[in-house]
C-alpha atoms as a PDB file:
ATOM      1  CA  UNK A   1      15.447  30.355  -3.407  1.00  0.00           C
ATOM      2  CA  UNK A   2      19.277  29.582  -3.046  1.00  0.00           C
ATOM      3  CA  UNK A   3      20.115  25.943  -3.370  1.00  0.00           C
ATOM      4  CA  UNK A   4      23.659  24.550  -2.149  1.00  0.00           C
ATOM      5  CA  UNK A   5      26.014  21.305  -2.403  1.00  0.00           C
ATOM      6  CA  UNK A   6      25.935  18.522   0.357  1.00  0.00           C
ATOM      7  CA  UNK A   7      29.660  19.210  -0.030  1.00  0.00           C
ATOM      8  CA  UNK A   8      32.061  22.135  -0.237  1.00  0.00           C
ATOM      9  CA  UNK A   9      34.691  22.410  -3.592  1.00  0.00           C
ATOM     10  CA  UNK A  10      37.397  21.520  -1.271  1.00  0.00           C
ATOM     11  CA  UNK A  11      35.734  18.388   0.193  1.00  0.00           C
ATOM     12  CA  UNK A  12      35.004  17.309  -3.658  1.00  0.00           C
ATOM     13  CA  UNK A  13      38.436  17.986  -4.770  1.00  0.00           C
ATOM     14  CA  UNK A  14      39.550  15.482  -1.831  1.00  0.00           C
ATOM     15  CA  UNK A  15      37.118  13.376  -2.745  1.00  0.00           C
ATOM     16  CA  UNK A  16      37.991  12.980  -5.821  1.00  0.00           C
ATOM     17  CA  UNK A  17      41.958  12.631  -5.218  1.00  0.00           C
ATOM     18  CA  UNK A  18      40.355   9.709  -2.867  1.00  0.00           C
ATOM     19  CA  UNK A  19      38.465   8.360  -5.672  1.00  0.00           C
ATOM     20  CA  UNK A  20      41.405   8.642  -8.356  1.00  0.00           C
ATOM     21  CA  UNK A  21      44.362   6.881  -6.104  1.00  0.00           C
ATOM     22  CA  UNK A  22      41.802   4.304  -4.618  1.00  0.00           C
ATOM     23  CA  UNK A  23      42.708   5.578  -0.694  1.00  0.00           C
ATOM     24  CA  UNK A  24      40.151   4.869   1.179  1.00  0.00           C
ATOM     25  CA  UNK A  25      40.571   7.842   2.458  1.00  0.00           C
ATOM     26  CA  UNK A  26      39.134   8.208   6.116  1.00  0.00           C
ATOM     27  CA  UNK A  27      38.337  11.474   8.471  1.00  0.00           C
ATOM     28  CA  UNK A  28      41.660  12.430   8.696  1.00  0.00           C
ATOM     29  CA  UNK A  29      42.310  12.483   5.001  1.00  0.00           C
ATOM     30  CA  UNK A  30      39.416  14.602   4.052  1.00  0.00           C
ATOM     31  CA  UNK A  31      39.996  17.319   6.400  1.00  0.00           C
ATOM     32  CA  UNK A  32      39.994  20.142   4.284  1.00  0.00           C
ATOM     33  CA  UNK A  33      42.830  22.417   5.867  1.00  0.00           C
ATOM     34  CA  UNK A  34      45.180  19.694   4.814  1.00  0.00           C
ATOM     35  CA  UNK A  35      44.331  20.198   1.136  1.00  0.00           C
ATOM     36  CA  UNK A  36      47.849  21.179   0.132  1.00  0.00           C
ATOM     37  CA  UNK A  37      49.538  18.814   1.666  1.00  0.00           C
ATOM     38  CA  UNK A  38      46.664  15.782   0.598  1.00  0.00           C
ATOM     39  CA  UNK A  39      47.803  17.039  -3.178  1.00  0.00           C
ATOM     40  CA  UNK A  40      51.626  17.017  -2.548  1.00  0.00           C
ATOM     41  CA  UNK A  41      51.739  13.228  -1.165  1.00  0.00           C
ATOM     42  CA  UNK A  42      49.678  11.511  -3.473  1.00  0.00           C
ATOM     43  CA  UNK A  43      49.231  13.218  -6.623  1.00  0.00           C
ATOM     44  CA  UNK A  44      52.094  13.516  -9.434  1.00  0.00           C
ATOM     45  CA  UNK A  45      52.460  15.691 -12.129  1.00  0.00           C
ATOM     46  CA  UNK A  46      51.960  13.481 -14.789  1.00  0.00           C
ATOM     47  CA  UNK A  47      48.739  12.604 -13.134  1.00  0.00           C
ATOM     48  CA  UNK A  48      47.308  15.711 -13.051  1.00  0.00           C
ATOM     49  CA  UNK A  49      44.981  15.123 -16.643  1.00  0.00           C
ATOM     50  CA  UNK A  50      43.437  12.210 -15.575  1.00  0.00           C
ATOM     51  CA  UNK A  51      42.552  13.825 -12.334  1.00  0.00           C
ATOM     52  CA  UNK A  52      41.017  16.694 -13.917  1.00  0.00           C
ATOM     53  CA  UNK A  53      38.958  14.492 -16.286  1.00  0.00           C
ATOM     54  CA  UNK A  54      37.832  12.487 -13.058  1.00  0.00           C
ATOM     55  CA  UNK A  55      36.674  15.757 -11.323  1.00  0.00           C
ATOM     56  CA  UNK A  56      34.727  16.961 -14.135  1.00  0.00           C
ATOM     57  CA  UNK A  57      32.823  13.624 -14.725  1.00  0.00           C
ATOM     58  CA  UNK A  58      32.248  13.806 -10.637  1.00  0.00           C
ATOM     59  CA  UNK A  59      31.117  17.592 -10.569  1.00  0.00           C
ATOM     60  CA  UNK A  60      28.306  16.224 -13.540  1.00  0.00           C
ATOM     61  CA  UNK A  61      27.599  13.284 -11.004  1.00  0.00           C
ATOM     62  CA  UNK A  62      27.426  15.602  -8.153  1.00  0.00           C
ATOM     63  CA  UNK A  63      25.159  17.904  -9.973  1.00  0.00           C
ATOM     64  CA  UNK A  64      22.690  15.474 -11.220  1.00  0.00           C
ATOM     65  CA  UNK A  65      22.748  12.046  -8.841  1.00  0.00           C
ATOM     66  CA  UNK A  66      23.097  13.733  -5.657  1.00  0.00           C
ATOM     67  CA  UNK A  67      20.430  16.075  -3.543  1.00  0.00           C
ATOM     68  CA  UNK A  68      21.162  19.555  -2.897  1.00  0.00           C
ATOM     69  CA  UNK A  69      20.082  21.556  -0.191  1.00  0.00           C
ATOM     70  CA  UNK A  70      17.198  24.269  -0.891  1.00  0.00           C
ATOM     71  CA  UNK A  71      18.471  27.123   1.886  1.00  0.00           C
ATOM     72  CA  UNK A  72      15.859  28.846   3.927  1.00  0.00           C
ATOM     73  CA  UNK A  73      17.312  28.474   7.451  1.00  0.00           C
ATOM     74  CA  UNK A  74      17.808  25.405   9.947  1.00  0.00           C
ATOM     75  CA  UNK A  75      14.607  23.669   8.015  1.00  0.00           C
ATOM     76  CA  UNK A  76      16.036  23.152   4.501  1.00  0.00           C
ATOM     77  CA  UNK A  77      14.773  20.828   2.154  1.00  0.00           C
ATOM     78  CA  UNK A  78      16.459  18.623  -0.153  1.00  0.00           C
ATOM     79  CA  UNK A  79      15.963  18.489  -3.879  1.00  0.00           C
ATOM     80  CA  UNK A  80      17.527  15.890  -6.916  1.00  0.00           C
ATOM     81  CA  UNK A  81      17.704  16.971 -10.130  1.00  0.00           C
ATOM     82  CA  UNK A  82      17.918  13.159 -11.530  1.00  0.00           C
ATOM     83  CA  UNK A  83      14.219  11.487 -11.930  1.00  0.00           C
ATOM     84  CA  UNK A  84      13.160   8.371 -13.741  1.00  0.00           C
ATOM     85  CA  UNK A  85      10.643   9.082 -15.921  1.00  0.00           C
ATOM     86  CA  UNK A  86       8.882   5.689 -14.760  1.00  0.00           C
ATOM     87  CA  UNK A  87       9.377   5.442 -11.141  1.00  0.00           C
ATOM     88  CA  UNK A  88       8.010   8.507  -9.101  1.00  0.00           C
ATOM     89  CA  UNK A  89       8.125   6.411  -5.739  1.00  0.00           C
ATOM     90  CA  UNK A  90      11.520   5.603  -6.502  1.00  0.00           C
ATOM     91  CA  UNK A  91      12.734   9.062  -7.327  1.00  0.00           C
ATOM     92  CA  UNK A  92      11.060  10.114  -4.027  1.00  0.00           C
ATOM     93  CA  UNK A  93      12.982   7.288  -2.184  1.00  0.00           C
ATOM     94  CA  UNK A  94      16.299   8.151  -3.336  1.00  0.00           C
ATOM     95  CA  UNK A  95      15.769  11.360  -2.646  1.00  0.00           C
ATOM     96  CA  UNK A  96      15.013  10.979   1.008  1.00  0.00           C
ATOM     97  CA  UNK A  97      17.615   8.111   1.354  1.00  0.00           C
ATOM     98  CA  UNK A  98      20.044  10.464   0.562  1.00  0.00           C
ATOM     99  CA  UNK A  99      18.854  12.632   3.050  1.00  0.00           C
ATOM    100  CA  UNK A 100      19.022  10.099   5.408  1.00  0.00           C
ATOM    101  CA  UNK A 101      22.589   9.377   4.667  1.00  0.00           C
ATOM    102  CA  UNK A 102      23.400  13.328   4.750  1.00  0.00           C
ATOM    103  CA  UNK A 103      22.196  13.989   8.148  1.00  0.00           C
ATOM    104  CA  UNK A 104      23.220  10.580   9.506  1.00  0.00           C
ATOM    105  CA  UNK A 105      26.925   9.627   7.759  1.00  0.00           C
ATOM    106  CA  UNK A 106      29.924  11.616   6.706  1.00  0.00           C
ATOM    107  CA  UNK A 107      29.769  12.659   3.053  1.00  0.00           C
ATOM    108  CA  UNK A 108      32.668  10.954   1.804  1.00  0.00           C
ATOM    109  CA  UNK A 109      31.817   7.933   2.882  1.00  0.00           C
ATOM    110  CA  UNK A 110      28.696   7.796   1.452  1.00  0.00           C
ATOM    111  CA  UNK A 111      29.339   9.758  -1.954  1.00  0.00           C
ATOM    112  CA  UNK A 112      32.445   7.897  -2.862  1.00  0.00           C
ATOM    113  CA  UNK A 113      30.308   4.636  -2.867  1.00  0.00           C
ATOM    114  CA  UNK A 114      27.784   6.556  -5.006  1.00  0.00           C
ATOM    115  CA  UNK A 115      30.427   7.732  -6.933  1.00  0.00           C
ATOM    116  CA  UNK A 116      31.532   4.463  -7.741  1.00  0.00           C
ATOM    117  CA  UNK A 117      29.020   2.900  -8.343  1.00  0.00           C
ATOM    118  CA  UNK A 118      27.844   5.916 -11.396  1.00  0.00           C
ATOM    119  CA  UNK A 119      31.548   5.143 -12.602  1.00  0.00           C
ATOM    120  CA  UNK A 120      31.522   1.867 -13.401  1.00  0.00           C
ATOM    121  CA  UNK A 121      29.779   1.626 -16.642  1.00  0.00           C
ATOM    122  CA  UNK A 122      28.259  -1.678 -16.664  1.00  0.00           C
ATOM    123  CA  UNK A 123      26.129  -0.523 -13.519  1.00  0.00           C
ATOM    124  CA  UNK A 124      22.353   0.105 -13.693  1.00  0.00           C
ATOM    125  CA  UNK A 125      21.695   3.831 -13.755  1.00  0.00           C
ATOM    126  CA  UNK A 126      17.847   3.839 -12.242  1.00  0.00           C
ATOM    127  CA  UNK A 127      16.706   5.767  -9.003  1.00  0.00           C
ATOM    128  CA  UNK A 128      15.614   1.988  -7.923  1.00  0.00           C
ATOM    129  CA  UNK A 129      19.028   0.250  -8.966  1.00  0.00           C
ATOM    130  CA  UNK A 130      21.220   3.250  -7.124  1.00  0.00           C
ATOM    131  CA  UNK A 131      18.899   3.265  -4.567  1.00  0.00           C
ATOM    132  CA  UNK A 132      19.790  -0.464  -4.236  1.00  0.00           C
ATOM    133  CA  UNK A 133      23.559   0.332  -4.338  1.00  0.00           C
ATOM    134  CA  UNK A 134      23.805   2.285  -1.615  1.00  0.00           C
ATOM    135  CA  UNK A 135      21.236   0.340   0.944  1.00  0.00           C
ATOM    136  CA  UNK A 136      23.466  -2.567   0.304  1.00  0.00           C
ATOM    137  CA  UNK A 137      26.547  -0.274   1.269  1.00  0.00           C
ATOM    138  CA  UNK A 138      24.695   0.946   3.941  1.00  0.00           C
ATOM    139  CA  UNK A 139      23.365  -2.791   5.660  1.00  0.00           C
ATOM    140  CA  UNK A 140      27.053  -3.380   5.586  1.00  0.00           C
ATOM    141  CA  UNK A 141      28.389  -0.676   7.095  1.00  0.00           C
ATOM    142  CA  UNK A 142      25.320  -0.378   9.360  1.00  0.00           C
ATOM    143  CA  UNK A 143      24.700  -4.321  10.785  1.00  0.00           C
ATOM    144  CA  UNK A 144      21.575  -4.886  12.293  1.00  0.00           C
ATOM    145  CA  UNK A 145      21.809  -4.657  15.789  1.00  0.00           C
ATOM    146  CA  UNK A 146      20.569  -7.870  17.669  1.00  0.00           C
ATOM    147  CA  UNK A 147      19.004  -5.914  20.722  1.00  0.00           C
ATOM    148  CA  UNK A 148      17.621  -2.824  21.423  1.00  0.00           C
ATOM    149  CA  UNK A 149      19.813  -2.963  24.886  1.00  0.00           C
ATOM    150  CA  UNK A 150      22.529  -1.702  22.852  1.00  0.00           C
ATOM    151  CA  UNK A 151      20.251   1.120  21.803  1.00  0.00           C
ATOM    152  CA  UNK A 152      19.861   2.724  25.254  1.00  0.00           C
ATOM    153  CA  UNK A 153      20.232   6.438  25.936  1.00  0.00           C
ATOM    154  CA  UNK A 154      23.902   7.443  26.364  1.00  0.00           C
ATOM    155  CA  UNK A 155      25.064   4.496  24.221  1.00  0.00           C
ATOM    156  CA  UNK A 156      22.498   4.835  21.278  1.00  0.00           C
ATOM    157  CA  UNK A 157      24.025   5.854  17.673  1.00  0.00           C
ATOM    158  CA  UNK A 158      22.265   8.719  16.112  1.00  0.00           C
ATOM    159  CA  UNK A 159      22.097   6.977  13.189  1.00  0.00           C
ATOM    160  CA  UNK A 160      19.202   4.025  14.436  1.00  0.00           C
ATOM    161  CA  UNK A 161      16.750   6.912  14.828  1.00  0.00           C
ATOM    162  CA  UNK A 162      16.780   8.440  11.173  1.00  0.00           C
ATOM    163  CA  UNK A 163      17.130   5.200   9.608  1.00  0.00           C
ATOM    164  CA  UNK A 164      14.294   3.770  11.135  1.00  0.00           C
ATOM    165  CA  UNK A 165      12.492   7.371  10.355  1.00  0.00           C
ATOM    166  CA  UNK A 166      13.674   6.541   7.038  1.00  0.00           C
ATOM    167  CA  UNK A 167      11.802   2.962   6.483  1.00  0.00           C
ATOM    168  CA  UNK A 168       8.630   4.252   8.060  1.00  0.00           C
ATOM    169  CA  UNK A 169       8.261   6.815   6.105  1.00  0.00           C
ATOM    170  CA  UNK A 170       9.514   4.336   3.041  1.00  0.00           C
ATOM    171  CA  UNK A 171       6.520   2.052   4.415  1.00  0.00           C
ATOM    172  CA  UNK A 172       3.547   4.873   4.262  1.00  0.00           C
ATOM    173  CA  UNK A 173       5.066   6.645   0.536  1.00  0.00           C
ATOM    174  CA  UNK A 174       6.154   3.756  -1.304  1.00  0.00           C
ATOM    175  CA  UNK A 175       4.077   0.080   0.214  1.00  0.00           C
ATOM    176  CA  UNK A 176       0.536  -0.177   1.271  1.00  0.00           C
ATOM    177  CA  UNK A 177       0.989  -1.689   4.947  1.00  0.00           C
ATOM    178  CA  UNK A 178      -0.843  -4.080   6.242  1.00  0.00           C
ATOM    179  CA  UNK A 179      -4.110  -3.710   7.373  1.00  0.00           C
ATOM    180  CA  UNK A 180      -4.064  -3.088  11.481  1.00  0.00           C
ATOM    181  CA  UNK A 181      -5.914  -0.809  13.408  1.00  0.00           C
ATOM    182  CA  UNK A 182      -2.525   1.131  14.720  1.00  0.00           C
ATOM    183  CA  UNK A 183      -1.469   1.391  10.248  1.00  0.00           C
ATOM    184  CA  UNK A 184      -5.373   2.769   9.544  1.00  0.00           C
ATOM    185  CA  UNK A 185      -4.845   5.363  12.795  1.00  0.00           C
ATOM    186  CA  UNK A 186      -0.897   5.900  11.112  1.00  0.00           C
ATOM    187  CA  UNK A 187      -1.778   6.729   7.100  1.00  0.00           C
ATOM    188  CA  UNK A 188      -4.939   9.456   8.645  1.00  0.00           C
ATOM    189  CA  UNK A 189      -1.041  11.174   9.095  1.00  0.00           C
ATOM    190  CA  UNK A 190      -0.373  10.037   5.751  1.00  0.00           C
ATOM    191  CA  UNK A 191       0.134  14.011   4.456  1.00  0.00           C
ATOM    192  CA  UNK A 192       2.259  14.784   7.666  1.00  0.00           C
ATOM    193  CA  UNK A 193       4.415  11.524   7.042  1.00  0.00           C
ATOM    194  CA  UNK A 194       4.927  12.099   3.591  1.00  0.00           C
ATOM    195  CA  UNK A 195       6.334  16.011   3.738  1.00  0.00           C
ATOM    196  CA  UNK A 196       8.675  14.515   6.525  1.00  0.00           C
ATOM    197  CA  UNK A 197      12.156  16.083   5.556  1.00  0.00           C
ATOM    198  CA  UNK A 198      15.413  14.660   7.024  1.00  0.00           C
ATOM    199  CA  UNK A 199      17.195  17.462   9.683  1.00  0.00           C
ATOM    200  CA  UNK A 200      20.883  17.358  10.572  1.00  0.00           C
ATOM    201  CA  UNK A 201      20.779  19.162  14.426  1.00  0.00           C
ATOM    202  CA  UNK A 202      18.805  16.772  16.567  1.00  0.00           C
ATOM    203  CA  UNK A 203      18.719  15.485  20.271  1.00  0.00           C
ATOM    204  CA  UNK A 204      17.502  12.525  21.827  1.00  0.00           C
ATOM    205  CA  UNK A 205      14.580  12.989  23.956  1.00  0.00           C
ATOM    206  CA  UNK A 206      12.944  10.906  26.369  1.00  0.00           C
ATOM    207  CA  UNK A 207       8.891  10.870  25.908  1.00  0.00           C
ATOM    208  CA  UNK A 208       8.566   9.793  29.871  1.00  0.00           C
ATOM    209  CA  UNK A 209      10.622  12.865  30.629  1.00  0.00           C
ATOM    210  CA  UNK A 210      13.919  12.323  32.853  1.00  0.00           C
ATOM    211  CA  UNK A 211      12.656  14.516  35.542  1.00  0.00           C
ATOM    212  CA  UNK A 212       9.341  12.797  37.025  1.00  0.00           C
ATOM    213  CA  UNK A 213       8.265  15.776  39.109  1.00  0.00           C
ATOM    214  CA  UNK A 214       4.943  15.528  36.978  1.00  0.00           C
ATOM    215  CA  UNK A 215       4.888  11.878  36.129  1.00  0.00           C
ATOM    216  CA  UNK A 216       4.187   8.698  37.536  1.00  0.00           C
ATOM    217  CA  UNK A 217       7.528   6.932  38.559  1.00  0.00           C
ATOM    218  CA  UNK A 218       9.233   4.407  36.485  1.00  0.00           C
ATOM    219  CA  UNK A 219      12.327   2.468  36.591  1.00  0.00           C
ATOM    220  CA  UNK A 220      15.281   4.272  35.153  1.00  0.00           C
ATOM    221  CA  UNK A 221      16.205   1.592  32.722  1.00  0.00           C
ATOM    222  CA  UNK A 222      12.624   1.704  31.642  1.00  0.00           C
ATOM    223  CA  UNK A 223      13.603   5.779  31.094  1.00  0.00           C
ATOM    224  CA  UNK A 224      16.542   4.979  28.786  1.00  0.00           C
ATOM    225  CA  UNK A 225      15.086   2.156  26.763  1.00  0.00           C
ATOM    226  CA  UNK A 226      14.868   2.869  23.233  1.00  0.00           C
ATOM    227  CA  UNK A 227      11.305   2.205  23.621  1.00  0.00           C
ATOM    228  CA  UNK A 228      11.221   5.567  25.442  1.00  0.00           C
ATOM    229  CA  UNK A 229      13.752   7.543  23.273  1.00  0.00           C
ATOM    230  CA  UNK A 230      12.792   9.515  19.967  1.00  0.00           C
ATOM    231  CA  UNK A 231      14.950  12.215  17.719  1.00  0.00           C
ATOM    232  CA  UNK A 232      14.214  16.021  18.076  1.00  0.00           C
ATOM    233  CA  UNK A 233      15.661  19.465  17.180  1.00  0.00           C
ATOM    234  CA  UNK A 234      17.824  20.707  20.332  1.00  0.00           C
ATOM    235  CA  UNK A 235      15.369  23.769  20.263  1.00  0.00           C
ATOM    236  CA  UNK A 236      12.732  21.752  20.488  1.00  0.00           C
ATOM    237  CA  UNK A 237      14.355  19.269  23.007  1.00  0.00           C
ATOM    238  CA  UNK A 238      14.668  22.311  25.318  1.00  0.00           C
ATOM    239  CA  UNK A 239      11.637  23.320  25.515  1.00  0.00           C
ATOM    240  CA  UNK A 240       9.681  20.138  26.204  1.00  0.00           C
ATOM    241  CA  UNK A 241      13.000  18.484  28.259  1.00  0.00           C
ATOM    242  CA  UNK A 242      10.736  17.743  31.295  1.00  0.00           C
ATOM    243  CA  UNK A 243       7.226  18.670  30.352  1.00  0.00           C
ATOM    244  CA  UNK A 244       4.983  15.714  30.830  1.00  0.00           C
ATOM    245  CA  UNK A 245       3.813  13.818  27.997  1.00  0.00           C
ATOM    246  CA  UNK A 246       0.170  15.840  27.762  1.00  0.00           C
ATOM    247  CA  UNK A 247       2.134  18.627  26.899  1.00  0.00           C
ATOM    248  CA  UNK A 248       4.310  16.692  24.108  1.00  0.00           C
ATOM    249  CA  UNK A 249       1.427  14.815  22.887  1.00  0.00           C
ATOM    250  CA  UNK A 250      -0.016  18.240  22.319  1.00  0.00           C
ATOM    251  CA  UNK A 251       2.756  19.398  20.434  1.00  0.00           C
ATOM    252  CA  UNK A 252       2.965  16.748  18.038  1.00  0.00           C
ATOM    253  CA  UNK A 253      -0.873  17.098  16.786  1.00  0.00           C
ATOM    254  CA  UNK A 254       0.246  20.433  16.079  1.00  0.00           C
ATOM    255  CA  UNK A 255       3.082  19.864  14.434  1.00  0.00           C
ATOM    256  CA  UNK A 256       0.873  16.831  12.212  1.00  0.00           C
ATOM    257  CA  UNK A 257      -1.106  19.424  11.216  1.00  0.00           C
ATOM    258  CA  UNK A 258       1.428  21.892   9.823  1.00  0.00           C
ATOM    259  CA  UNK A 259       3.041  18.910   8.300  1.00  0.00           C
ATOM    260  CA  UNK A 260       6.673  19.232  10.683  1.00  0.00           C
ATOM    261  CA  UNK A 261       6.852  16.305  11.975  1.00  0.00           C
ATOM    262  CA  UNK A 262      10.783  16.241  13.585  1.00  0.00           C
ATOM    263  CA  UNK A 263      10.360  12.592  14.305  1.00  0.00           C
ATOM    264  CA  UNK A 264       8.378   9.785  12.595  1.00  0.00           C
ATOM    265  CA  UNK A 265       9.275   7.412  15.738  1.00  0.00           C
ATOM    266  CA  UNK A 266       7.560   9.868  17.738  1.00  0.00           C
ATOM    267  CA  UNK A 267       4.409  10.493  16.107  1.00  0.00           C
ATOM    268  CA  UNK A 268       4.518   6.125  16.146  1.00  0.00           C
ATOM    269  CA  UNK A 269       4.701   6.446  19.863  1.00  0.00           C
ATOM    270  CA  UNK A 270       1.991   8.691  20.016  1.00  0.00           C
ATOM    271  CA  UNK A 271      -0.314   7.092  18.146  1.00  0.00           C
ATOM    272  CA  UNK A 272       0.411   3.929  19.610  1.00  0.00           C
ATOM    273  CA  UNK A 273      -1.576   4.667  22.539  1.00  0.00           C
ATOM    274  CA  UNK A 274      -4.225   6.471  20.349  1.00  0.00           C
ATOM    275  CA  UNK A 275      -2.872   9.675  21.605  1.00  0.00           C
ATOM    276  CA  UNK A 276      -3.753   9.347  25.250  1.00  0.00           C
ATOM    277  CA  UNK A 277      -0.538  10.569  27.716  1.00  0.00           C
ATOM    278  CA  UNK A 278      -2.043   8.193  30.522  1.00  0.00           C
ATOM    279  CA  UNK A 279      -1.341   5.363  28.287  1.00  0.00           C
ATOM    280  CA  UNK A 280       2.090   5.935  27.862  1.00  0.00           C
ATOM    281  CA  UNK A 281       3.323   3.183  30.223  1.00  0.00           C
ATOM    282  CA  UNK A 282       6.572   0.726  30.590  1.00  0.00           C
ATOM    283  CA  UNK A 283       4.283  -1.748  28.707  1.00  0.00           C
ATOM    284  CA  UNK A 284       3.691   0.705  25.819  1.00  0.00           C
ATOM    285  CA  UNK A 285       7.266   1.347  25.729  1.00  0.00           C
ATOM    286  CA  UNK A 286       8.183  -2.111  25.838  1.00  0.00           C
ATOM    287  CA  UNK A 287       5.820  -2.840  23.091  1.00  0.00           C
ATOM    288  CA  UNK A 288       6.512   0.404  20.913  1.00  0.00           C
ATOM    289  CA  UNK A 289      10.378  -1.099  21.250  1.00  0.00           C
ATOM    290  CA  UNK A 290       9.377  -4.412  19.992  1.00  0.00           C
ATOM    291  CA  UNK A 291       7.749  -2.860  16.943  1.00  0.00           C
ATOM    292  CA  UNK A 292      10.901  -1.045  16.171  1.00  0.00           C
ATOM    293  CA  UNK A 293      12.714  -3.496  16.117  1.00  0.00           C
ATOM    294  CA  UNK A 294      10.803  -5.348  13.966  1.00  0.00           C
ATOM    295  CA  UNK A 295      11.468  -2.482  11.646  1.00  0.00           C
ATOM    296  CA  UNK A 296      14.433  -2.259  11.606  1.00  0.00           C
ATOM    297  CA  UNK A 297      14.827  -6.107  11.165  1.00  0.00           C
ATOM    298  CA  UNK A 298      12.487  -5.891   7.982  1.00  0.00           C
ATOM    299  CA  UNK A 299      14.991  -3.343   6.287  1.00  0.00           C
ATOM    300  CA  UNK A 300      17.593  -5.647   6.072  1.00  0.00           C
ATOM    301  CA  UNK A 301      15.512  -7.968   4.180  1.00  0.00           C
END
């Protein structure tokens, strides 16, 4: 099948105009119907040679460091050419951390630190070592958040949900986890966990559903916690908006079994309470929120 960039040839050629002047260039800067005019204020003719010879070593960079997209509708999967001979699990982590990145953080924010960093030739060119490089980027521009009441619905950044997707799937592909009842029910998933691919056009869904026609009544601040709150496709979001939670507990057995899982947080919630809807109370929630937490803590370690 087709494959495509993470970015268009405009976006890299104002990427790498970014990268060659040292602009730290933000939104504005790499909008791409200002291309002429990025060109005609910062770049001079006698420049021109040394920002061709940047843009080829970045296209080689681009081709080999970062994923591409394999193109077979809304569910595409992400591929990288680049692989250490020696380190599958850390291949496989860059990989998806990339993915996480693409989905959650605009590209030239997060390229031109990879960029960078493959520049500068005294830097460690391993899956493990960039891998490293751009968590580190990432904790900073990312700071752990010191509550989850900051992570409420309507105030919640998209971003919380696919990085903590991100570390548990990290935990079950590339760490044994400790040895707890709720981690021996979690790696029976293992399969379904590890085929989990990062997806760009996602929602954020309440599992006690915002309309509690069906459903026993609970306090709306309870509703909105992030205990309560997981990360699904709008389609998907539509369909189950106020279902009760039999219904969405049903659908995410089936979607463990064809290995589309659209939210690792989800399938935690639902296994949390061994799969029974009846258990999903405030407590669980409150509990399931405490977890995450913890989680996301850890991954700053």
């Amino acid at each position: 099948g087709s494959e495509r960039s993470v970015v268009s040839f405009p976006e890299l050629l104002l990427l790498t105009l970014d990268i060659y002047k040292n602009l730290d260039g933000e939104w504005t800067f790499h909008k791409v119907d200002s291309l002429n005019r990025r060109f005609e204020e910062h770049l001079c003719q006698h420049e021109v040679p040394g920002f061709y010879d940047l843009l080829l070593r970045l296209r080689i960079a681009l081709d080999l460091y970062v994923i591409r997209r394999k193109i077979d509708g809304p569910d595409s999967e992400y591929s990288l050419i680049y692989r250490d001979r020696s380190d599958k699990a850390g291949n496989d982590c860059l990989e998806q951390y990339e993915a996480m990145l693409d989905v959650s953080t605009p590209y030239y924010k997060w390229l031109k630190v990879l960029f960078r960093y493959l520049l500068d030739p005294s830097s460690v060119k391993t899956s493990a070592a960039i891998l490293s490089a751009l968590k580190q980027w990432d904790n900073h521009e990312h700071p752990c958040p010191a509550s989850a009441s900051g992570l409420t619905y309507g105030t919640v950044d998209r971003y919380w949900f696919w990085r903590l997707d991100y570390y548990l799937w990290e935990r079950t592909v590339c760490s044994a986890d400790e040895d707890s009842e709720i981690n021996r029910q979690w790696q029976a998933y293992r399969g379904a966990i590890a085929a989990y691919a990062f997806r760009a056009n996602r929602s954020i869904e309440h599992l006690h559903p915002q309309n509690e026609a069906y459903n026993d009544s609970w306090e709306r601040i309870a509703i909105d916690s992030f205990g309560n709150l997981a990360m699904i496709s709008q389609s998907f979001n539509s369909q189950q908006s106020n279902d009760d939670v039999h219904v969405k507990f049903s659908r995410i057995e089936s979607q463990a079994r064809n290995k589309s899982l659209q939210s690792l947080k989800l399938l935690r919630m639902y296994i949390s309470v061994k799969g029974d809807p009846e258990g999903w109370t405030t407590e669980s929630a409150m509990k399931h929120e405490a977890e995450m937490m913890q989680v996301l803590r850890d991954s700053y370690r």
